[in-house]
C-alpha atoms as a PDB file:
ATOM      1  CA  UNK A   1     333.962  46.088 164.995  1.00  0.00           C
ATOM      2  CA  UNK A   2     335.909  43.388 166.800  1.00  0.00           C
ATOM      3  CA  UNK A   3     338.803  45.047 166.048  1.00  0.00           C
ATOM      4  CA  UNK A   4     338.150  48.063 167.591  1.00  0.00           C
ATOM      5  CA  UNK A   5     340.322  49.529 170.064  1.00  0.00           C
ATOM      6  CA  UNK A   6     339.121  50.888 174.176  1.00  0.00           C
ATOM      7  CA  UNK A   7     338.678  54.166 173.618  1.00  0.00           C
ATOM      8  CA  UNK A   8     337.798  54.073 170.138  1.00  0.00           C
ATOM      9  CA  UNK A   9     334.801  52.093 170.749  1.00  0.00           C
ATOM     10  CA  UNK A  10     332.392  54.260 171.951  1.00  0.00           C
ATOM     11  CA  UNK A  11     332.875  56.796 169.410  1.00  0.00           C
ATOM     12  CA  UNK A  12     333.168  53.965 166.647  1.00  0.00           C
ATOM     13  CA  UNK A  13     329.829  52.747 167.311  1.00  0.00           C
ATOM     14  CA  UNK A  14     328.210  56.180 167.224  1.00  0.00           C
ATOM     15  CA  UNK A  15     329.632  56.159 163.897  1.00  0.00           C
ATOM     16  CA  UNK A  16     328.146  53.002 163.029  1.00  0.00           C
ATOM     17  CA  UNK A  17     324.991  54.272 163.704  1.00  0.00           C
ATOM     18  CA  UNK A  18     325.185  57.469 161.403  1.00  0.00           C
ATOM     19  CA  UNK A  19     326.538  55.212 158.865  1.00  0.00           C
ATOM     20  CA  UNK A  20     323.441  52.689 158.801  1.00  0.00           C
ATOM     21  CA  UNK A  21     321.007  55.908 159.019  1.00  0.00           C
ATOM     22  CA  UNK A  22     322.481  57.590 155.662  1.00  0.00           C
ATOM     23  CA  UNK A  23     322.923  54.186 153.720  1.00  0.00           C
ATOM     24  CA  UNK A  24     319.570  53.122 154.865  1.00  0.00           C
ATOM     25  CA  UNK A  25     318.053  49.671 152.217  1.00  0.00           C
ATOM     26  CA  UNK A  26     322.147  49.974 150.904  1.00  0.00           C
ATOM     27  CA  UNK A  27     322.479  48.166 154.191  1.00  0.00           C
ATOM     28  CA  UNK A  28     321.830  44.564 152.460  1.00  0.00           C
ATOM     29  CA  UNK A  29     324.623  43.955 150.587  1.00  0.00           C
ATOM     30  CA  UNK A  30     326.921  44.086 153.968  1.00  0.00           C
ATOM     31  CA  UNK A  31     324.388  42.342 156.284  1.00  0.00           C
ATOM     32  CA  UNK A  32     326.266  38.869 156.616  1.00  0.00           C
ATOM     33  CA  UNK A  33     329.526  40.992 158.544  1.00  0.00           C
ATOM     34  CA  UNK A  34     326.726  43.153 160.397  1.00  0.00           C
ATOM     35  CA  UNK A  35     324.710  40.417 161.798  1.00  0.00           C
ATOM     36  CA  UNK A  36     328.061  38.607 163.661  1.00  0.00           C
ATOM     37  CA  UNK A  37     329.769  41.642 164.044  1.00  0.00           C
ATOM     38  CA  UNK A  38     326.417  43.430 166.003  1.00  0.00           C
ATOM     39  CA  UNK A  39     325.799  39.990 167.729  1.00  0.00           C
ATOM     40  CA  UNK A  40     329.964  39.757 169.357  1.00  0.00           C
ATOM     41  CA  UNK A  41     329.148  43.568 170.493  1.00  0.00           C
ATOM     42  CA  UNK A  42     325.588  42.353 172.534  1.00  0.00           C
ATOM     43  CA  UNK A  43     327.783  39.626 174.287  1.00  0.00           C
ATOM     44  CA  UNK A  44     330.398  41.682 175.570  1.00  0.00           C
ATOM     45  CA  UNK A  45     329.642  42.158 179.392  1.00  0.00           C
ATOM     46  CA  UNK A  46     331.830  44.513 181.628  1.00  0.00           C
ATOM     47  CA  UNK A  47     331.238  47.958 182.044  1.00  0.00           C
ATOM     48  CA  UNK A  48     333.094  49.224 179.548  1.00  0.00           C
ATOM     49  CA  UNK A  49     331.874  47.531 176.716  1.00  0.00           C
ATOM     50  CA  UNK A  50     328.588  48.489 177.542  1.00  0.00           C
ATOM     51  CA  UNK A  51     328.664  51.839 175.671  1.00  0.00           C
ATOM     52  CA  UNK A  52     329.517  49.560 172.296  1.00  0.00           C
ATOM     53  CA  UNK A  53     326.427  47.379 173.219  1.00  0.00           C
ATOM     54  CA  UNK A  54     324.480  50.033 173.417  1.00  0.00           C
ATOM     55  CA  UNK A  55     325.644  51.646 170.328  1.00  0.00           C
ATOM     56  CA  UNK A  56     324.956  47.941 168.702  1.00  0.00           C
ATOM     57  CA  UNK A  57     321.620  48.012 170.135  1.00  0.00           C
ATOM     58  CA  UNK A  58     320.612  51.493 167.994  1.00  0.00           C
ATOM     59  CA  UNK A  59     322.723  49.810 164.756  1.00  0.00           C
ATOM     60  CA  UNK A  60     320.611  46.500 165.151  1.00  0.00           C
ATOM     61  CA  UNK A  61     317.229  48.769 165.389  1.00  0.00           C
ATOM     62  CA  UNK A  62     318.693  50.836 162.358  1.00  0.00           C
ATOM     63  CA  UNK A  63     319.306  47.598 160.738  1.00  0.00           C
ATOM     64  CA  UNK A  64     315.692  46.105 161.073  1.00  0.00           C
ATOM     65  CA  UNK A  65     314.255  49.218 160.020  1.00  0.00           C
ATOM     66  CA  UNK A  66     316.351  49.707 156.620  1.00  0.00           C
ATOM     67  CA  UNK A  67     316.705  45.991 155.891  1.00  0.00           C
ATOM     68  CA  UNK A  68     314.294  43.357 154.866  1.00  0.00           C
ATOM     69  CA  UNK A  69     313.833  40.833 157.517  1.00  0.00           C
ATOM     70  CA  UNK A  70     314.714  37.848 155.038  1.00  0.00           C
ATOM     71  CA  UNK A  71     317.757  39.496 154.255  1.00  0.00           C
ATOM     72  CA  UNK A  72     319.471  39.088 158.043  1.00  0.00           C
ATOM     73  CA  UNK A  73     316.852  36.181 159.845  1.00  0.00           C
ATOM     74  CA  UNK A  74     318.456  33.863 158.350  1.00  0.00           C
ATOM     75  CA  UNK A  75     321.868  34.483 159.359  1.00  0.00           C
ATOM     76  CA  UNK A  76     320.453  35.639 162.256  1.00  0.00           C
ATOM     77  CA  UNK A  77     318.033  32.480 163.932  1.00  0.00           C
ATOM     78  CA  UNK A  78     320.680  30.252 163.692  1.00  0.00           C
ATOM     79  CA  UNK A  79     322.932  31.699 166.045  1.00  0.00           C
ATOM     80  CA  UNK A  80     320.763  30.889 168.723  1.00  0.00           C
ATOM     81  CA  UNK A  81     321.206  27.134 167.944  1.00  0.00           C
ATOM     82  CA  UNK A  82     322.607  25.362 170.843  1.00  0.00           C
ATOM     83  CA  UNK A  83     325.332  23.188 169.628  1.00  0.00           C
ATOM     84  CA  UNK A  84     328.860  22.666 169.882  1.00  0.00           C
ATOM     85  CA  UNK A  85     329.758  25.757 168.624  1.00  0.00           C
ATOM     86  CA  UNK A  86     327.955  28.069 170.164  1.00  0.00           C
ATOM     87  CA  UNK A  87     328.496  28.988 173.468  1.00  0.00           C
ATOM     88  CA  UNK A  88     326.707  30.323 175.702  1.00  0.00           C
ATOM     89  CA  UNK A  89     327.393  34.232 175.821  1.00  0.00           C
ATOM     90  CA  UNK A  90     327.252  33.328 172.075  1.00  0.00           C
ATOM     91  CA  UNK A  91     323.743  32.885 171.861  1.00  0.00           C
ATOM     92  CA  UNK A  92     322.873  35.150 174.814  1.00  0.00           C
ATOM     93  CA  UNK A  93     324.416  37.731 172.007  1.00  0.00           C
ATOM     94  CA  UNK A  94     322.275  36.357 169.330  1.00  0.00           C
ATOM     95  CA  UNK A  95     319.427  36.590 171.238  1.00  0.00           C
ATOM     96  CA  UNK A  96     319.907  40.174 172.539  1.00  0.00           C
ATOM     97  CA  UNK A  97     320.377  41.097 168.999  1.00  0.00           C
ATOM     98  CA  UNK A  98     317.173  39.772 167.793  1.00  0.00           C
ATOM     99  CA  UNK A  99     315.458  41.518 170.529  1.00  0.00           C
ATOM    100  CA  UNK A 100     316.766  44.594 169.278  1.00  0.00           C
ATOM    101  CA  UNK A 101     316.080  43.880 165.773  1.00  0.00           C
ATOM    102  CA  UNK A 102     312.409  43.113 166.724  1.00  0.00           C
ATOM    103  CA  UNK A 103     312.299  46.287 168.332  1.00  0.00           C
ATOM    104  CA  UNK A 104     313.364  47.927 165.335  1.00  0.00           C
ATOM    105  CA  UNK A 105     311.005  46.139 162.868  1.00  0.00           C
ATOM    106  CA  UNK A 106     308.281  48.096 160.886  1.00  0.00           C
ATOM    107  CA  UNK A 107     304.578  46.241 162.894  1.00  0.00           C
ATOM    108  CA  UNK A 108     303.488  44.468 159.606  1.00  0.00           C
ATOM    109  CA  UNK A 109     307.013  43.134 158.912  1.00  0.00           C
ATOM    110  CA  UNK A 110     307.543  42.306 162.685  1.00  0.00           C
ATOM    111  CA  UNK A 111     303.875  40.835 162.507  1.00  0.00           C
ATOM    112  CA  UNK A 112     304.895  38.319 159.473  1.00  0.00           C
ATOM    113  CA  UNK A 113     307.992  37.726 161.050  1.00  0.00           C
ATOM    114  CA  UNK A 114     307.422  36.710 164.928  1.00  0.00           C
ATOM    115  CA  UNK A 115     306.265  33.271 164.017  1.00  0.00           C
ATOM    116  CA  UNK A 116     309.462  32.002 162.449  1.00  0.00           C
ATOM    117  CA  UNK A 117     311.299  33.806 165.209  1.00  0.00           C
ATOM    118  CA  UNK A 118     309.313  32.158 168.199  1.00  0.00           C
ATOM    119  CA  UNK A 119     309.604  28.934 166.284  1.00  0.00           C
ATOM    120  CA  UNK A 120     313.451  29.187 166.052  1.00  0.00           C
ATOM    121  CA  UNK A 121     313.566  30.260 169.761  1.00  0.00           C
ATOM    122  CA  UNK A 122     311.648  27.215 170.727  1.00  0.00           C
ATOM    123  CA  UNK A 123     313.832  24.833 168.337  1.00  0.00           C
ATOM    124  CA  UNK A 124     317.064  26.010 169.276  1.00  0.00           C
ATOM    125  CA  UNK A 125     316.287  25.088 173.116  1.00  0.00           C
ATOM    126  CA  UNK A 126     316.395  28.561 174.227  1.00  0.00           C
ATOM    127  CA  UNK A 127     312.927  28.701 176.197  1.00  0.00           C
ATOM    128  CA  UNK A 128     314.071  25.284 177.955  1.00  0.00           C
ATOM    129  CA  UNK A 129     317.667  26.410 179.194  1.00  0.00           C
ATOM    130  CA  UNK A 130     318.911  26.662 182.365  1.00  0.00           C
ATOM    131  CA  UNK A 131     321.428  29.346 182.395  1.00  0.00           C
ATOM    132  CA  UNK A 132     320.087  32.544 184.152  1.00  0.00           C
ATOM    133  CA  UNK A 133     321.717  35.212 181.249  1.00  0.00           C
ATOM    134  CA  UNK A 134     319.811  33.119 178.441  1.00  0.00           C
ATOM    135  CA  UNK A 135     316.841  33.266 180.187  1.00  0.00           C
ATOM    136  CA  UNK A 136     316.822  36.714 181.088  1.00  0.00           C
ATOM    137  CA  UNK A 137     317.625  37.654 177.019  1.00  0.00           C
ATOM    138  CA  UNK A 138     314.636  35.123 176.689  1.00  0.00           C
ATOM    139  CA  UNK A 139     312.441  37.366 178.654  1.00  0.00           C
ATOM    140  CA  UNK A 140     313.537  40.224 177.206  1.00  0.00           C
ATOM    141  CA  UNK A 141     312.402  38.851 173.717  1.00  0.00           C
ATOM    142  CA  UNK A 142     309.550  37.731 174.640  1.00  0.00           C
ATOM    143  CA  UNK A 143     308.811  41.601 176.527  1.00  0.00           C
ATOM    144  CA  UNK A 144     309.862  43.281 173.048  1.00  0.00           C
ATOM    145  CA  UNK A 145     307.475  40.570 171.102  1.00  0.00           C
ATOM    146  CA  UNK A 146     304.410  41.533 173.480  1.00  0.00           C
ATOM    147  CA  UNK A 147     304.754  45.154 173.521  1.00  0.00           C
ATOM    148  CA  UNK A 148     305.141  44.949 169.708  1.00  0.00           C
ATOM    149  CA  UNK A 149     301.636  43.703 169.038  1.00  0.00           C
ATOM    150  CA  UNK A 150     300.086  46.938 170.908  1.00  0.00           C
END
């Protein structure tokens, strides 16, 4: 998916999502080049990338639904870590995917899950950071979380 070309994209990701709706639990055995590849999609930023992020929104929904959560949280939780290698729009990504993957959880796997994924928001420094697009992902999170337990 990073390879993809401009115009290609779009379409590409629409494809994505058909793909990851007929292979459904087959998903597992290729969820350690999903999880980056979705995550590099939610960081890009300018308009025209949108339309990928989007489509990598409905993939990372797709994903949580078909996939067992302990199959992509942990390659997932620690890309929110803030160290030297992660930058910011890095983790902004991360975080935006695991939003979307929330919002895509069954409620009794989300249910089991949110406390390791509240926990790893909290250690990674996430709630305490200062940059606005973190923050906002943050919120977003913590929105998805909420509306999940009606």
């Amino acid at each position: 998916m990073r390879c993809w070309q401009g115009e290609q994209r779009a379409p590409s990701a629409k494809l994505m999502c058909m793909l990851m709706v007929y292979q459904e639990e087959h998903l597992t055995e290729f969820v350690d080049k999903l999880v980056p590849a979705l995550q590099a999609c939610l960081t890009l930023e300018d308009d025209t990338k949108r339309v990928v992020a989007a489509g990598a929104a409905q993939c990372a929904r797709l994903l949580a639904w078909h996939v067992p959560a302990r199959a992509y949280l942990p390659l997932l939780l620690p890309l929110m870590a803030n160290d030297s290698l992660s930058s910011t729009a890095t983790r902004v990504g991360a975080v935006r995917l695991l939003c979307e993957c929330v919002g895509g959880m069954d409620a009794h796997v989300r249910a089991r899950s949110l406390p390791a994924i509240l926990d790893a928001a909290c250690a990674a420094g996430v709630a305490a950071t200062t940059d606005s697009k973190l923050r906002a992902a943050l919120g977003t999170l913590l929105d998805e979380c909420t509306r999940a337990g009606r």
